[in-house]
PDB file of N, CA and C in Angstrom:
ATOM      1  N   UNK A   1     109.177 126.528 119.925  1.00  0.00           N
ATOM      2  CA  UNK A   1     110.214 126.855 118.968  1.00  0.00           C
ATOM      3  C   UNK A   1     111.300 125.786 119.042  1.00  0.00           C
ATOM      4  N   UNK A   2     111.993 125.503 118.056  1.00  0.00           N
ATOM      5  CA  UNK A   2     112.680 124.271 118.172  1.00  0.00           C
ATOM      6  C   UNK A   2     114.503 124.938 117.729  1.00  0.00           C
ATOM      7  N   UNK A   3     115.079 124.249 118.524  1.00  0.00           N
ATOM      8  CA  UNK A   3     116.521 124.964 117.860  1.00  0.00           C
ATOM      9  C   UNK A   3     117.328 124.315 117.219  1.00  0.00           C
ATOM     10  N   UNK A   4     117.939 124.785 116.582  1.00  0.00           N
ATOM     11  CA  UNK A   4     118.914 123.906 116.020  1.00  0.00           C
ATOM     12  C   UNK A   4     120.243 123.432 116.262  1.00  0.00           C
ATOM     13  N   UNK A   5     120.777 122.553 116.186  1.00  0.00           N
ATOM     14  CA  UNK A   5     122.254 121.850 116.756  1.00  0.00           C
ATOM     15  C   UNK A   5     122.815 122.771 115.634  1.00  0.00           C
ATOM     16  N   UNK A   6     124.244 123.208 116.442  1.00  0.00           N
ATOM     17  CA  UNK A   6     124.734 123.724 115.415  1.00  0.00           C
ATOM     18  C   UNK A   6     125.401 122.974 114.085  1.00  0.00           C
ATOM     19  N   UNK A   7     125.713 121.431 114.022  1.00  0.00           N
ATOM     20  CA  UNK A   7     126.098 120.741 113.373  1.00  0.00           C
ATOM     21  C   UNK A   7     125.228 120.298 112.433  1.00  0.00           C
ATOM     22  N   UNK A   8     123.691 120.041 112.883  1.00  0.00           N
ATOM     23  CA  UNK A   8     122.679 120.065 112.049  1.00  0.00           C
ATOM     24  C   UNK A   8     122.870 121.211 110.803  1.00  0.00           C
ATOM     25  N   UNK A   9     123.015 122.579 111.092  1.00  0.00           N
ATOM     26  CA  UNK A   9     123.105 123.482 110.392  1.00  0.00           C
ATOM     27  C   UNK A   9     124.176 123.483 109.469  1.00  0.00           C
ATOM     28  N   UNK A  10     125.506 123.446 110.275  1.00  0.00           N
ATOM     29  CA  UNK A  10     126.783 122.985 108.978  1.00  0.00           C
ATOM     30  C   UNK A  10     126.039 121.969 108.231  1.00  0.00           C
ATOM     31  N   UNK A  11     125.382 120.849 108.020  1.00  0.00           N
ATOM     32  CA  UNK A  11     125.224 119.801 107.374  1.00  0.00           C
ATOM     33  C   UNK A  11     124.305 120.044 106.243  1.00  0.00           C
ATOM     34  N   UNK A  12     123.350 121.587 106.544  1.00  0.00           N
ATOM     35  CA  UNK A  12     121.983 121.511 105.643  1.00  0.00           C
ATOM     36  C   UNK A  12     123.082 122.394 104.975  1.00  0.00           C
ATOM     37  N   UNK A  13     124.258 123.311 105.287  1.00  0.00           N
ATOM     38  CA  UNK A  13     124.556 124.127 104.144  1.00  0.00           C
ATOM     39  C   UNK A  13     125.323 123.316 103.470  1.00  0.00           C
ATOM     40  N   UNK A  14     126.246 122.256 104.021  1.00  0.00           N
ATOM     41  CA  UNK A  14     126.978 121.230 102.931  1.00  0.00           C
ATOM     42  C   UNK A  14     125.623 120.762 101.830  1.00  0.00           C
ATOM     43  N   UNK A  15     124.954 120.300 102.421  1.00  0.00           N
ATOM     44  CA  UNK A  15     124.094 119.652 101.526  1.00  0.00           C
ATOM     45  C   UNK A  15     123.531 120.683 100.137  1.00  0.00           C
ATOM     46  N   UNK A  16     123.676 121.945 100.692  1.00  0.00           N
ATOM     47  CA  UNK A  16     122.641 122.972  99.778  1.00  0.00           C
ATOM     48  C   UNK A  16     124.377 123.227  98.616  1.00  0.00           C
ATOM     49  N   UNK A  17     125.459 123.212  99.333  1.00  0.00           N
ATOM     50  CA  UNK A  17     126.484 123.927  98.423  1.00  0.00           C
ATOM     51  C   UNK A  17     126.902 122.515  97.602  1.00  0.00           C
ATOM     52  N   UNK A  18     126.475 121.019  98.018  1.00  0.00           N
ATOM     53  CA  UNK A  18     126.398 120.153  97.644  1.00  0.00           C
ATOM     54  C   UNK A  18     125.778 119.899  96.101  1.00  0.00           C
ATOM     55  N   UNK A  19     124.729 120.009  96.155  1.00  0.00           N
ATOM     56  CA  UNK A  19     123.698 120.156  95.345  1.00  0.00           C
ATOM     57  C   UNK A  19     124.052 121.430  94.042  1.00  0.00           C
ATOM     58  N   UNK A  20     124.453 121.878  94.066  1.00  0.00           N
ATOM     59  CA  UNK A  20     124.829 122.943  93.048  1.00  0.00           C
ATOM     60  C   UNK A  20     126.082 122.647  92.304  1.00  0.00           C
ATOM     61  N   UNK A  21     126.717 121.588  92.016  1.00  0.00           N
ATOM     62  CA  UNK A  21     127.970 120.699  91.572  1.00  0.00           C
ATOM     63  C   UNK A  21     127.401 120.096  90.705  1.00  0.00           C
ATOM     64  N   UNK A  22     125.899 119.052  91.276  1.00  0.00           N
ATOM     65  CA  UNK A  22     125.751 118.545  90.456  1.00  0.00           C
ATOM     66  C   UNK A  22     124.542 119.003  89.487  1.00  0.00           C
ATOM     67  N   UNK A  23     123.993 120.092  89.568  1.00  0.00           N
ATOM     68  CA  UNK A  23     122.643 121.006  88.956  1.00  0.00           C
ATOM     69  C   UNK A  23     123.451 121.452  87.686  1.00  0.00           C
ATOM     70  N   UNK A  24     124.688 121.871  87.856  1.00  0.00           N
ATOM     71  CA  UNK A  24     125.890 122.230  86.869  1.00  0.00           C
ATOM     72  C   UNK A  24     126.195 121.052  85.819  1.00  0.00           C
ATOM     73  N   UNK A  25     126.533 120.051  86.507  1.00  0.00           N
ATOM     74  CA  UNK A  25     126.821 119.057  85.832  1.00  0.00           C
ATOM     75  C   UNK A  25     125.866 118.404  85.177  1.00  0.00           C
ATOM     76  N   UNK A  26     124.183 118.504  85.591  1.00  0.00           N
ATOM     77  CA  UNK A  26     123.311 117.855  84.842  1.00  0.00           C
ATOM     78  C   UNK A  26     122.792 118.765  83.777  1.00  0.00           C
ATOM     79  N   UNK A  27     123.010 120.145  83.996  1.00  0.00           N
ATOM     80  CA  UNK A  27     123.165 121.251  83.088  1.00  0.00           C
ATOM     81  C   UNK A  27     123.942 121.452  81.677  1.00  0.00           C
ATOM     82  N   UNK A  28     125.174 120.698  82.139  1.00  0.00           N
ATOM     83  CA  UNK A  28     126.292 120.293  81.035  1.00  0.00           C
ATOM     84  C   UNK A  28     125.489 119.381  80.340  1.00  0.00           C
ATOM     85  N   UNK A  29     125.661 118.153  81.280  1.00  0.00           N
ATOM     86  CA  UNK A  29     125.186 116.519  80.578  1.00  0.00           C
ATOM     87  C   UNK A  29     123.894 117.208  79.361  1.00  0.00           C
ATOM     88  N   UNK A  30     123.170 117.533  79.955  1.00  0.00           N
ATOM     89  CA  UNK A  30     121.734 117.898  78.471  1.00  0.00           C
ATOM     90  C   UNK A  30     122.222 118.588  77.444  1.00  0.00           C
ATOM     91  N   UNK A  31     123.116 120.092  77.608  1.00  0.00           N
ATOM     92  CA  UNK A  31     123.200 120.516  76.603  1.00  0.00           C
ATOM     93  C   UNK A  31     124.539 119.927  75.984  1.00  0.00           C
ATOM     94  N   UNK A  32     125.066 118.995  75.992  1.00  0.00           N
ATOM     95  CA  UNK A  32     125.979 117.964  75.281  1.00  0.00           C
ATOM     96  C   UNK A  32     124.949 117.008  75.036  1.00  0.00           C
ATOM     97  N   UNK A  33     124.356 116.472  75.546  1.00  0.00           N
ATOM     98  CA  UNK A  33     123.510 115.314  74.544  1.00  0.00           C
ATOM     99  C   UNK A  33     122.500 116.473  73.285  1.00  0.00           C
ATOM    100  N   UNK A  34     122.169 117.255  73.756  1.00  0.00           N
ATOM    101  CA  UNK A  34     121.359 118.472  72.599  1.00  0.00           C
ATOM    102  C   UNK A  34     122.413 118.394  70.964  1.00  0.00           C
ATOM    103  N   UNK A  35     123.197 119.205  71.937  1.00  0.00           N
ATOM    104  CA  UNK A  35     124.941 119.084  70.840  1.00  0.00           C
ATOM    105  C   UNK A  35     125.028 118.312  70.037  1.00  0.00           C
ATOM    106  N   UNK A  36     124.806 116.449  70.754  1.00  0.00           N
ATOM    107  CA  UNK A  36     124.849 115.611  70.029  1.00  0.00           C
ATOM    108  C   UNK A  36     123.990 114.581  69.581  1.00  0.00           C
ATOM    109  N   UNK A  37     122.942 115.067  69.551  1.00  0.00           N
ATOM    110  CA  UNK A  37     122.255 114.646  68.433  1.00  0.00           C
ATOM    111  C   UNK A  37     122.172 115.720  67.349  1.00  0.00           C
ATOM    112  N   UNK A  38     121.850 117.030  67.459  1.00  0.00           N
ATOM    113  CA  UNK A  38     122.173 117.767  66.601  1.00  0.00           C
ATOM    114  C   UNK A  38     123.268 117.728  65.613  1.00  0.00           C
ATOM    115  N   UNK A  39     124.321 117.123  65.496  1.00  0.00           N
ATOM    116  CA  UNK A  39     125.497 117.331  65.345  1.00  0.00           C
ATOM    117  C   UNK A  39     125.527 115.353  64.174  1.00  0.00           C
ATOM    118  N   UNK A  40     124.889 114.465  64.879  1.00  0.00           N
ATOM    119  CA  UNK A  40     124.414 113.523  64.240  1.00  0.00           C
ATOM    120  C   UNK A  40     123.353 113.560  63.459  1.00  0.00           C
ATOM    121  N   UNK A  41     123.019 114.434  62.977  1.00  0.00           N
ATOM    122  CA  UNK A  41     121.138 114.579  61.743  1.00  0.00           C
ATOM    123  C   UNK A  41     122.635 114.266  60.629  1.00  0.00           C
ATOM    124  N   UNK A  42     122.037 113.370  59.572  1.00  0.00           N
ATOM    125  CA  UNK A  42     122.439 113.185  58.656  1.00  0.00           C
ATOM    126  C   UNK A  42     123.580 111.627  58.700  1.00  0.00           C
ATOM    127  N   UNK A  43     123.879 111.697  59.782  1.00  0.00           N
ATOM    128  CA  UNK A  43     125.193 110.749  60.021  1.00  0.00           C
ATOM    129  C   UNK A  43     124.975 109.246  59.887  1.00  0.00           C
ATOM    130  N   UNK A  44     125.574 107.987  60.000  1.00  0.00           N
ATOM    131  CA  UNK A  44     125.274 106.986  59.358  1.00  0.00           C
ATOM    132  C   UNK A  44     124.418 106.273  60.317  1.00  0.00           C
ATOM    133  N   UNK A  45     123.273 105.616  60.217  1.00  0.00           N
ATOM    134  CA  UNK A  45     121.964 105.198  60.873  1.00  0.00           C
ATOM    135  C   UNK A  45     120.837 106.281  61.194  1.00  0.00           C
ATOM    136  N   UNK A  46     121.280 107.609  60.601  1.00  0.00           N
ATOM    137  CA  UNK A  46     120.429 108.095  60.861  1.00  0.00           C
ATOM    138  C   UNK A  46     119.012 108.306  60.124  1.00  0.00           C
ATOM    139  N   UNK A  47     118.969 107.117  58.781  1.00  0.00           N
ATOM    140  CA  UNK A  47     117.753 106.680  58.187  1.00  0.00           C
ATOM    141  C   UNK A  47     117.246 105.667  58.527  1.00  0.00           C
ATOM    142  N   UNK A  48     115.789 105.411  58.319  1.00  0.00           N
ATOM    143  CA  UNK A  48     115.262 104.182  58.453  1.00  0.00           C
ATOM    144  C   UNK A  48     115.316 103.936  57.091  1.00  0.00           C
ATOM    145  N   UNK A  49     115.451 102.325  57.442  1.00  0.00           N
ATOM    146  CA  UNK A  49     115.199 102.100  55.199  1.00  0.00           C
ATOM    147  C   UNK A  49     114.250 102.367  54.797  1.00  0.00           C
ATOM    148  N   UNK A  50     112.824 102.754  55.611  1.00  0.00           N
ATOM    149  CA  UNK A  50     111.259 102.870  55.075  1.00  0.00           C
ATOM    150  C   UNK A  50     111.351 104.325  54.591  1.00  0.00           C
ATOM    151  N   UNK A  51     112.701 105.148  54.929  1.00  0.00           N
ATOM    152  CA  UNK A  51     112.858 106.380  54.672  1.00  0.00           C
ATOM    153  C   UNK A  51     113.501 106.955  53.720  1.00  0.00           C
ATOM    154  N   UNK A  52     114.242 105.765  53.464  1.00  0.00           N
ATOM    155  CA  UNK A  52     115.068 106.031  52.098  1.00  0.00           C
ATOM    156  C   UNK A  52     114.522 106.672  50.741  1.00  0.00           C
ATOM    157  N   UNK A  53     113.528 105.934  50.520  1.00  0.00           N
ATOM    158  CA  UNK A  53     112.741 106.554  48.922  1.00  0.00           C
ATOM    159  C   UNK A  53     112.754 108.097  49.613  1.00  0.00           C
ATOM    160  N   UNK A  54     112.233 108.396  50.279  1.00  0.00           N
ATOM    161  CA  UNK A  54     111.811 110.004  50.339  1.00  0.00           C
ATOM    162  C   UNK A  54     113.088 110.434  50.821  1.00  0.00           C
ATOM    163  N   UNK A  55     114.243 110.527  51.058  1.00  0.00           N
ATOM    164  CA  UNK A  55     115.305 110.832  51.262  1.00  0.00           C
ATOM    165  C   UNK A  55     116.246 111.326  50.304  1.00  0.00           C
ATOM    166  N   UNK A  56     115.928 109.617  49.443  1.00  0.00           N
ATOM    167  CA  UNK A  56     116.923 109.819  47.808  1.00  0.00           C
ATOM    168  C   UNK A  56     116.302 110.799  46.715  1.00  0.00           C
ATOM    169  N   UNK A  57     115.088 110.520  46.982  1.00  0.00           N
ATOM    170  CA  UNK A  57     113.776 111.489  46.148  1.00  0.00           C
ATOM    171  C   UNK A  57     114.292 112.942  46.244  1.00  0.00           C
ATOM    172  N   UNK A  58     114.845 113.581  47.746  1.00  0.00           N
ATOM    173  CA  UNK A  58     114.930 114.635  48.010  1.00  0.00           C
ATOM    174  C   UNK A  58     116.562 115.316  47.523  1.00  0.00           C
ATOM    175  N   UNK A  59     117.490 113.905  47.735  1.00  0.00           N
ATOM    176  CA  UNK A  59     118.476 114.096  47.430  1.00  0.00           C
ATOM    177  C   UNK A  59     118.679 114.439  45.495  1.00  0.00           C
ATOM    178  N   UNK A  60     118.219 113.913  45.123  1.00  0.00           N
ATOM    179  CA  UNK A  60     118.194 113.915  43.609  1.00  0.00           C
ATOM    180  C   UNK A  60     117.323 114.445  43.064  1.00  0.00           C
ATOM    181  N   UNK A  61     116.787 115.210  43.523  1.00  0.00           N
ATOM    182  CA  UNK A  61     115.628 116.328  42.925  1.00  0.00           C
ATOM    183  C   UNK A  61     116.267 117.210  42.277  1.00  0.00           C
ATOM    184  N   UNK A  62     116.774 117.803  42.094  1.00  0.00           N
ATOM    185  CA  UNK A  62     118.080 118.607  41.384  1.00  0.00           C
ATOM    186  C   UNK A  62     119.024 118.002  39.819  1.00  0.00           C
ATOM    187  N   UNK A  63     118.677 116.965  40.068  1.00  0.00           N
ATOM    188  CA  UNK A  63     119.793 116.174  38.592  1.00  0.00           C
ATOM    189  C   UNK A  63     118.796 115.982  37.510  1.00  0.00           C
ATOM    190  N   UNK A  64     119.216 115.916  36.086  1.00  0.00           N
ATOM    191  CA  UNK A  64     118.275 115.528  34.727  1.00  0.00           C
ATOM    192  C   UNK A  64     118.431 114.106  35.046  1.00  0.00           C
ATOM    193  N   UNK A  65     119.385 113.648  35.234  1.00  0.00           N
ATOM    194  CA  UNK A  65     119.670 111.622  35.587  1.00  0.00           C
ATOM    195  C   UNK A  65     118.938 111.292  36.530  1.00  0.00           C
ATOM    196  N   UNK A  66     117.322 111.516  36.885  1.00  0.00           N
ATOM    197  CA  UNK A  66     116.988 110.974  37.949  1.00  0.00           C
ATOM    198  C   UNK A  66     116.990 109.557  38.390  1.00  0.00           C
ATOM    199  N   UNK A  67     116.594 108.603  37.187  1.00  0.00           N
ATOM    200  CA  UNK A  67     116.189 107.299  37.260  1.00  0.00           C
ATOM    201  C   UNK A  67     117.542 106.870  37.880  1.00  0.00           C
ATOM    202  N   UNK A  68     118.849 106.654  37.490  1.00  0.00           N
ATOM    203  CA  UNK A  68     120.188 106.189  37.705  1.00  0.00           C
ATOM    204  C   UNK A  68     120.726 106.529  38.970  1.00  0.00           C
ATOM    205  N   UNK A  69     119.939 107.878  39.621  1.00  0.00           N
ATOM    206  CA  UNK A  69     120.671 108.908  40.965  1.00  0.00           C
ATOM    207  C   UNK A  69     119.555 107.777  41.680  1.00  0.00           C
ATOM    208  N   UNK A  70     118.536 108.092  41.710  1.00  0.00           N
ATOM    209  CA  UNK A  70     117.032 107.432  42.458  1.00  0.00           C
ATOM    210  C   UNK A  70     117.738 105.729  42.875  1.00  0.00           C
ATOM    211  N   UNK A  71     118.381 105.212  41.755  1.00  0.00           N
ATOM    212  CA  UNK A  71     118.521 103.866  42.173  1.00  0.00           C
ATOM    213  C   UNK A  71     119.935 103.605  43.040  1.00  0.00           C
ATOM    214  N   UNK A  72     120.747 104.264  42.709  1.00  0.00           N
ATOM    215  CA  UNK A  72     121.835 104.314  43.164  1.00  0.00           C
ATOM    216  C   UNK A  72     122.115 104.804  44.683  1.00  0.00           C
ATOM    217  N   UNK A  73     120.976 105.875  44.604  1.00  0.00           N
ATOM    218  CA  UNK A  73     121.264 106.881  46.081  1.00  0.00           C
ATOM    219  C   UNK A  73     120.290 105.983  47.042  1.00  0.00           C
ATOM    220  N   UNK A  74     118.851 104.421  46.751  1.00  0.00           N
ATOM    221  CA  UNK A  74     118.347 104.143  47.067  1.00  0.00           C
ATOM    222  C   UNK A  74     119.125 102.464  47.641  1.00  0.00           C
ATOM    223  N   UNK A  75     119.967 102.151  47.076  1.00  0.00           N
ATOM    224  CA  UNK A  75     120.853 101.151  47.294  1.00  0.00           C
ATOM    225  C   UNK A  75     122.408 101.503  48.373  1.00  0.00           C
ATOM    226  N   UNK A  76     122.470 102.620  48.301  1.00  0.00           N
ATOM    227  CA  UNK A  76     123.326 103.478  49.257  1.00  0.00           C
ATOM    228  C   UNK A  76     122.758 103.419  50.788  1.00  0.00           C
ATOM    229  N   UNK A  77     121.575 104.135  50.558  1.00  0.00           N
ATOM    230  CA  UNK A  77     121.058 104.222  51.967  1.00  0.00           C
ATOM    231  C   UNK A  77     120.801 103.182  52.045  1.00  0.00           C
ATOM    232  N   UNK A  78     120.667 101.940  51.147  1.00  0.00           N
ATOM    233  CA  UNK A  78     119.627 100.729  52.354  1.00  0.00           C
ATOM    234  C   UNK A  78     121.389  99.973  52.488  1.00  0.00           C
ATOM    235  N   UNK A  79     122.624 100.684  52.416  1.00  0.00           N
ATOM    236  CA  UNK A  79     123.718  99.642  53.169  1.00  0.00           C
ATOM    237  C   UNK A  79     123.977 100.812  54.054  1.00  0.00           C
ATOM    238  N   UNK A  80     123.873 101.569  53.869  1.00  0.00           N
ATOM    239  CA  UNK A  80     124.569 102.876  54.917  1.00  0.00           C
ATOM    240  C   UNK A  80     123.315 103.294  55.912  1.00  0.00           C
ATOM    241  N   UNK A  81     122.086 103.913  55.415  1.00  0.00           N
ATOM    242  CA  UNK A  81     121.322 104.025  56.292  1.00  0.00           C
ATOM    243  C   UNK A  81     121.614 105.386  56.184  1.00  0.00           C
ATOM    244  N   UNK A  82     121.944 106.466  55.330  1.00  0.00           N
ATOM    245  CA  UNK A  82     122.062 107.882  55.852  1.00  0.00           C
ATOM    246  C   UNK A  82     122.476 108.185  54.241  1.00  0.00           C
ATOM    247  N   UNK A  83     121.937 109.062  53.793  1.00  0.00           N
ATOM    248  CA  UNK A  83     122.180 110.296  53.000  1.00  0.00           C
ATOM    249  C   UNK A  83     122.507 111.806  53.423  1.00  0.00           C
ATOM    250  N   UNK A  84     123.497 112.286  52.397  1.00  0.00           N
ATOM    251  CA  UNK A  84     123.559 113.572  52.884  1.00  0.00           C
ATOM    252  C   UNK A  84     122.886 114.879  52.725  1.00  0.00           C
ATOM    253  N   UNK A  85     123.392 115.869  52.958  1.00  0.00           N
ATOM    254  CA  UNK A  85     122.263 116.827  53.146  1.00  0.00           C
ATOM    255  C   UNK A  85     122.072 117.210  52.103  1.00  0.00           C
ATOM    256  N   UNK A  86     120.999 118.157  51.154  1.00  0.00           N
ATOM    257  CA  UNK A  86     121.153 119.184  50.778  1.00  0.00           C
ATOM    258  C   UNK A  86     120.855 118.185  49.118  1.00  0.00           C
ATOM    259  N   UNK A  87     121.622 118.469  47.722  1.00  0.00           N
ATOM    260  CA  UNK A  87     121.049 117.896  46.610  1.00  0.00           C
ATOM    261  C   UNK A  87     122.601 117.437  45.890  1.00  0.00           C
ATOM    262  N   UNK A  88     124.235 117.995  46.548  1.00  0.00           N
ATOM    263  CA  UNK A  88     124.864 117.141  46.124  1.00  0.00           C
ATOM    264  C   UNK A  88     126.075 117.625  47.117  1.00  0.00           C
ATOM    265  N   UNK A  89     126.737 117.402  47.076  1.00  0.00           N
ATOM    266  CA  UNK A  89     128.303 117.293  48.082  1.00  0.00           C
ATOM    267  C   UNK A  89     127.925 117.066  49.319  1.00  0.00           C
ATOM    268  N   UNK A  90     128.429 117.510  50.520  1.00  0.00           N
ATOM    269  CA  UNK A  90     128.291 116.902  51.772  1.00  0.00           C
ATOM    270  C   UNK A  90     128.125 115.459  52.109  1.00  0.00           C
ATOM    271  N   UNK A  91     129.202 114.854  51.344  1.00  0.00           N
ATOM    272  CA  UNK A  91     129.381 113.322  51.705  1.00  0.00           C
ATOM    273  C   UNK A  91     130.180 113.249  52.704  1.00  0.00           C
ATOM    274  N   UNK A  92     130.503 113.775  53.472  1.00  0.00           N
ATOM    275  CA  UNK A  92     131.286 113.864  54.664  1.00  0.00           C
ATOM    276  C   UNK A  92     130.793 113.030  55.717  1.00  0.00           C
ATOM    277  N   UNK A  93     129.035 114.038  55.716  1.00  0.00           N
ATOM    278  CA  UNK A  93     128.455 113.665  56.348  1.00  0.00           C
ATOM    279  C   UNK A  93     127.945 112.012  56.787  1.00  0.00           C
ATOM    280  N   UNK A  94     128.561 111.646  55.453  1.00  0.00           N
ATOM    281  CA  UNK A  94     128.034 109.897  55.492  1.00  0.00           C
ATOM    282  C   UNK A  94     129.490 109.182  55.075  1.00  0.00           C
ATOM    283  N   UNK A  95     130.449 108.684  55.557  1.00  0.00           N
ATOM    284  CA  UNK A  95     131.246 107.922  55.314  1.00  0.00           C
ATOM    285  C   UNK A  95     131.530 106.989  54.886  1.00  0.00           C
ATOM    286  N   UNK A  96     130.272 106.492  54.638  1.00  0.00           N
ATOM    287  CA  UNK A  96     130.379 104.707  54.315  1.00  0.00           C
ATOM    288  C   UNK A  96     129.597 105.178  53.231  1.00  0.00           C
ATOM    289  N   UNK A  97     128.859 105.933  52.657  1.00  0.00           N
ATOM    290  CA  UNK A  97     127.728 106.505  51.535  1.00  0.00           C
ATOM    291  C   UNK A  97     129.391 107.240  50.673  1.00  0.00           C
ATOM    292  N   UNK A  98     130.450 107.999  51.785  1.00  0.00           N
ATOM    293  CA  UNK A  98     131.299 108.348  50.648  1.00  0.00           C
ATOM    294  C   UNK A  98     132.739 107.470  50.242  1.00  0.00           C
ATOM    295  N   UNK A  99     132.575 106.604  50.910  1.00  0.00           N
ATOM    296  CA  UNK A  99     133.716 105.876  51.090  1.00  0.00           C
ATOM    297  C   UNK A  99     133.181 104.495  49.759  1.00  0.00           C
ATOM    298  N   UNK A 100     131.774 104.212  49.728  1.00  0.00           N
ATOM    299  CA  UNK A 100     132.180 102.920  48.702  1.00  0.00           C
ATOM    300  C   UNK A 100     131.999 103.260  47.363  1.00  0.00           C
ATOM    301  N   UNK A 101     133.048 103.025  46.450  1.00  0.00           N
ATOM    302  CA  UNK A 101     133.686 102.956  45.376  1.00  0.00           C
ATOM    303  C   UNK A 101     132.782 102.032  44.337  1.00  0.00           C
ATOM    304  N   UNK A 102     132.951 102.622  42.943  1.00  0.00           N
ATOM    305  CA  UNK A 102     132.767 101.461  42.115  1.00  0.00           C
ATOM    306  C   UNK A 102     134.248 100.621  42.197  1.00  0.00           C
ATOM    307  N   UNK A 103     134.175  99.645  40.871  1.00  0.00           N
ATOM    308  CA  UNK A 103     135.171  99.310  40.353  1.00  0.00           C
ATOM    309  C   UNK A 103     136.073 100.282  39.906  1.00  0.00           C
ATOM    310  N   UNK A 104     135.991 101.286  39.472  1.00  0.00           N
ATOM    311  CA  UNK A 104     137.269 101.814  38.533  1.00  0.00           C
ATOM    312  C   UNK A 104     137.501 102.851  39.371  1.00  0.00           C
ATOM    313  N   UNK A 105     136.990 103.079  40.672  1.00  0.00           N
ATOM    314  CA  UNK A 105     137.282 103.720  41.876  1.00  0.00           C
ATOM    315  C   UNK A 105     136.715 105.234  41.878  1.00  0.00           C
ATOM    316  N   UNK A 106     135.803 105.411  40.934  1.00  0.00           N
ATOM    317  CA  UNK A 106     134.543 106.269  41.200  1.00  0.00           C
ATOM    318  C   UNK A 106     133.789 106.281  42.455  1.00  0.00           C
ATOM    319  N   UNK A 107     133.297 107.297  42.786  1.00  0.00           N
ATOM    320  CA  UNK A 107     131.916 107.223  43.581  1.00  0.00           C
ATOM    321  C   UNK A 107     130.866 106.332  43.379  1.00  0.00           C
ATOM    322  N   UNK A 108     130.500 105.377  43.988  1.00  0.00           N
ATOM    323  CA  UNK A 108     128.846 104.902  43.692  1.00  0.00           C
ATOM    324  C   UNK A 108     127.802 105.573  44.291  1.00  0.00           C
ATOM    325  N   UNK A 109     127.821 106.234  44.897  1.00  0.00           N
ATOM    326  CA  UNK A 109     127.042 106.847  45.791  1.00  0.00           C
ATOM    327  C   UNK A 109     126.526 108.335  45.024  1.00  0.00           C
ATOM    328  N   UNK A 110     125.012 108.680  44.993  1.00  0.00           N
ATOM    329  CA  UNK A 110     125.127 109.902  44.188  1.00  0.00           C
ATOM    330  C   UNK A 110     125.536 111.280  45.457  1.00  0.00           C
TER     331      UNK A 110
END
């Protein structure tokens, strides 16, 4: 039978109450990266340009103006890289998709 130093023993319970600080903290760390990517679907890079046609396709499925939405919302994403959700508002979601302007300070972006 082998015994134990008693200092040995303080050391395995530091180590065990040790260990539970950071099980917490790597617990946090995941469900904040979860958070945030979730929280980024839609946001700017979150297209590939090979993704765009089926993106804008989806975005403008809803309008009689398809041809004009299709080209417009397809020239958007290939400078922004992100469309927004859904078939019209939520430009929030894309800043640079709601932020560039024509000339007479319209939306270009559908």
């Amino acid at each position: 039978m082998v015994k134990m130093n008693p200092s040995m023993v303080s050391k395995e319970k530091i180590m065990a109450k040790s260990s539970r600080p950071s099980s917490v903290f790597l617990l946090i760390f995941l469900a904040l990266m979860f958070v945030m990517e979730v929280s980024l679907e839609g946001a700017e890079g979150s297209v590939r340009r090979e993704d765009c046609p089926k993106e804008c396709a989806r975005r403008c499925s809803a309008t009689s103006h398809k041809k004009p939405c299709l080209f417009f919302c397809n020239m958007c994403c290939d400078k922004c890289l992100c469309v927004p959700s859904g078939t019209y508002g939520h430009k929030g979601e894309c800043p640079c998709y709601n932020n560039w302007k024509t000339q007479r300070g319209t939306p270009k972006c559908p």
